[in-house]
N, C-alpha and C. Protein backbone atom coordinates (compact mmCIF):
# COMPACT_ATOMS: atom_id res chain seq x y z
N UNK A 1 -84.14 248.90 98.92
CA UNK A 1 -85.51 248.96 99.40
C UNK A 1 -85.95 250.39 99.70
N UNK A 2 -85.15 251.23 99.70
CA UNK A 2 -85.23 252.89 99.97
C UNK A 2 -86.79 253.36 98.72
N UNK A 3 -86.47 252.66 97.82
CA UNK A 3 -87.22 253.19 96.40
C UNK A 3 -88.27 252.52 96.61
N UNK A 4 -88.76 251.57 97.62
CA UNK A 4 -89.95 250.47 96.97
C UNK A 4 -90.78 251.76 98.21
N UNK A 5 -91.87 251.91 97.27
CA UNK A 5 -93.11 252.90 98.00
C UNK A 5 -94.65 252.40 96.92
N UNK A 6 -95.41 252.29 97.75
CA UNK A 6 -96.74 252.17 97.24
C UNK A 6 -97.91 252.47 97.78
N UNK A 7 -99.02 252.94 97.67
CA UNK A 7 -100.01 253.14 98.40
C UNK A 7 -100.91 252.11 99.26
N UNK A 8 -101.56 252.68 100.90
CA UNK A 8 -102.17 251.61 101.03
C UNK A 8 -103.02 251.38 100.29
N UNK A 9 -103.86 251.98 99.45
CA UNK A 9 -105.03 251.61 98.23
C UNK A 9 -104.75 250.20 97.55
N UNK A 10 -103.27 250.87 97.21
CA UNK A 10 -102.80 249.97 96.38
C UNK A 10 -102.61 248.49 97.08
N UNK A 11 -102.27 248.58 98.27
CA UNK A 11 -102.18 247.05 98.84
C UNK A 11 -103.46 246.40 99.38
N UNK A 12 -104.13 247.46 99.40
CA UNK A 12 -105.46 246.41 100.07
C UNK A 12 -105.98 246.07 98.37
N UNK A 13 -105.84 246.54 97.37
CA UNK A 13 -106.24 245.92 96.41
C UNK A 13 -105.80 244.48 95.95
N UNK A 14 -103.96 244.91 96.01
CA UNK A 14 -103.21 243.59 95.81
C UNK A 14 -103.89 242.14 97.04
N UNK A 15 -104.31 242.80 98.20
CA UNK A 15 -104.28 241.77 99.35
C UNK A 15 -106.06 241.61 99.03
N UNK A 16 -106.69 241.96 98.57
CA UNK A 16 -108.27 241.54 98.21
C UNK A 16 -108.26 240.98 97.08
N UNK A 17 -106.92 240.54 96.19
CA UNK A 17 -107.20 239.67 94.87
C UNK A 17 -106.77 238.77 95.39
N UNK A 18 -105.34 238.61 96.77
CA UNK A 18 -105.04 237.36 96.89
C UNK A 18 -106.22 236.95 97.65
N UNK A 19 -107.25 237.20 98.47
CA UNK A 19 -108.44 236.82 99.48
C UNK A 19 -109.02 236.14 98.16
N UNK A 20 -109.60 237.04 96.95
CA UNK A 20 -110.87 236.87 96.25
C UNK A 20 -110.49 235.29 95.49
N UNK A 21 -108.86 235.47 95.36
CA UNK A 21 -108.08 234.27 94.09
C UNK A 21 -107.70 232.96 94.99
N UNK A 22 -107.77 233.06 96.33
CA UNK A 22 -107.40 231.88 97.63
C UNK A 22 -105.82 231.88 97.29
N UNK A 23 -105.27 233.25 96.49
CA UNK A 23 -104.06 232.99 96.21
C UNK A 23 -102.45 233.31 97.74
N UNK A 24 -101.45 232.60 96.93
CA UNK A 24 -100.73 232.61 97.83
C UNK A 24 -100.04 233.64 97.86
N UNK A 25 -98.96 234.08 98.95
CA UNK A 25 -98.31 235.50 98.72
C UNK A 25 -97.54 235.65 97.55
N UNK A 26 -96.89 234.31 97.34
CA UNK A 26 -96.04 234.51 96.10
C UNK A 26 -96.78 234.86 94.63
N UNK A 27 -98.07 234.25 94.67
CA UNK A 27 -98.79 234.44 93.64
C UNK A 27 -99.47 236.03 93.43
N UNK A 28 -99.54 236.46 94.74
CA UNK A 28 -100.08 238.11 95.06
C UNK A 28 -99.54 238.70 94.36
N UNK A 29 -97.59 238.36 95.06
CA UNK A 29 -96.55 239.24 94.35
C UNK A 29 -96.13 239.31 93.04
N UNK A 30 -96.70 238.07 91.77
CA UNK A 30 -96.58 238.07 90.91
C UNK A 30 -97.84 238.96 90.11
N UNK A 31 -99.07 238.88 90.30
CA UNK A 31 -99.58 239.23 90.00
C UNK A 31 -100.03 240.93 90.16
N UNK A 32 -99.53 241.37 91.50
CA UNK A 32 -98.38 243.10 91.81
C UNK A 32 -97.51 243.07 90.54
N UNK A 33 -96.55 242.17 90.33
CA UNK A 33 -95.65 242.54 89.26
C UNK A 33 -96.43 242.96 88.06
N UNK A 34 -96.87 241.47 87.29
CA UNK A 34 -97.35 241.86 86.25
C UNK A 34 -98.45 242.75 85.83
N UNK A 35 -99.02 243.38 86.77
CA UNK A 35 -100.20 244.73 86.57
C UNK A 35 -99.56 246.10 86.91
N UNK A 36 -98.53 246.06 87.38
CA UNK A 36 -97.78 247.47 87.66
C UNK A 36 -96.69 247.64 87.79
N UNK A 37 -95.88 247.74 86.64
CA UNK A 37 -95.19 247.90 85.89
C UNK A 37 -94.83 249.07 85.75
N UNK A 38 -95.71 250.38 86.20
CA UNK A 38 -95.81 251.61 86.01
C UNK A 38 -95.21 251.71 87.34
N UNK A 39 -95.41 250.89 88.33
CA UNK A 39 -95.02 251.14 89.80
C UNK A 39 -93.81 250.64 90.14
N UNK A 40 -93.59 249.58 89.94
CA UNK A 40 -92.11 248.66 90.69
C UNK A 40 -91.20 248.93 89.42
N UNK A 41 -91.01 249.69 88.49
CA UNK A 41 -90.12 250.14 87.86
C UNK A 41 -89.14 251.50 87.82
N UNK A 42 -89.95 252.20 88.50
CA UNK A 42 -89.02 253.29 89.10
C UNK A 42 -88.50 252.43 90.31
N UNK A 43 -88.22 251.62 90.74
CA UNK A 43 -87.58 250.88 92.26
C UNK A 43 -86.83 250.32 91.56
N UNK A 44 -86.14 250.11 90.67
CA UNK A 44 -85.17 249.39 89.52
C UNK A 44 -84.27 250.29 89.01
N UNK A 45 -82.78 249.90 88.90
CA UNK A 45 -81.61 250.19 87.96
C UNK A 45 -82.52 249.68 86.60
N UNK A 46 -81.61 250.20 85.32
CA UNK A 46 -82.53 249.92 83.87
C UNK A 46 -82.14 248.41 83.59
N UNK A 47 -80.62 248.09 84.03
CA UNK A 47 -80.66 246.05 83.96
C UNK A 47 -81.79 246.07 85.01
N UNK A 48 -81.76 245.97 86.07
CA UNK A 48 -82.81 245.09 86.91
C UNK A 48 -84.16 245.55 86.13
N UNK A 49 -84.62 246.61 85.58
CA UNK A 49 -85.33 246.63 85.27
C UNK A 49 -85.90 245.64 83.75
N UNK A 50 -84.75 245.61 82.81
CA UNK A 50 -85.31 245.00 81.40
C UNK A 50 -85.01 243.89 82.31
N UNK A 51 -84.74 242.99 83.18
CA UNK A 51 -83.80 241.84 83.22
C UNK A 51 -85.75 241.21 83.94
N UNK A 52 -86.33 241.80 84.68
CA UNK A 52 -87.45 241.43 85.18
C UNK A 52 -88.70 241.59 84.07
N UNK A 53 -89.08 242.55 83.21
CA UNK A 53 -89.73 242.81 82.53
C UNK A 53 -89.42 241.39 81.56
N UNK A 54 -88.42 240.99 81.61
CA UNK A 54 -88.17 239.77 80.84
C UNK A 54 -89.17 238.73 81.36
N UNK A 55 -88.96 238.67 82.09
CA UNK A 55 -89.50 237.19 83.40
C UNK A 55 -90.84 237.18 83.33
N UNK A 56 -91.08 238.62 83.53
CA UNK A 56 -92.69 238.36 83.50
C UNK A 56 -94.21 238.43 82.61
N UNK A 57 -93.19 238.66 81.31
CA UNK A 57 -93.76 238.41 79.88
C UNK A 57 -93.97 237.48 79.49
């Protein structure tokens, strides 16, 4: 968890799609995944990394 860093920008965005979508946290966090990709991939070894990029294709 040392590596996971993100902006608050960035979370009030993630937390105003789950408001706008009535979505749930888990659904927040999927939808964090699959739009930034550019972000939660430097927080990854290169398995954890292809091993998730899998999942969420």
């Amino acid at each position: 968890m040392s590596k996971v860093n993100f902006t608050n920008a960035k979370m009030g965005e993630i937390l105003a799609w789950q408001e706008d979508n009535s979505a749930s946290p888990d659904e927040a966090a999927v939808y964090f995944l699959t739009q930034n990709s550019d972000i939660w991939s430097a927080w990854l070894n290169d398995e954890a990394r292809e091993n998730l990029s899998a999942l969420i294709k």
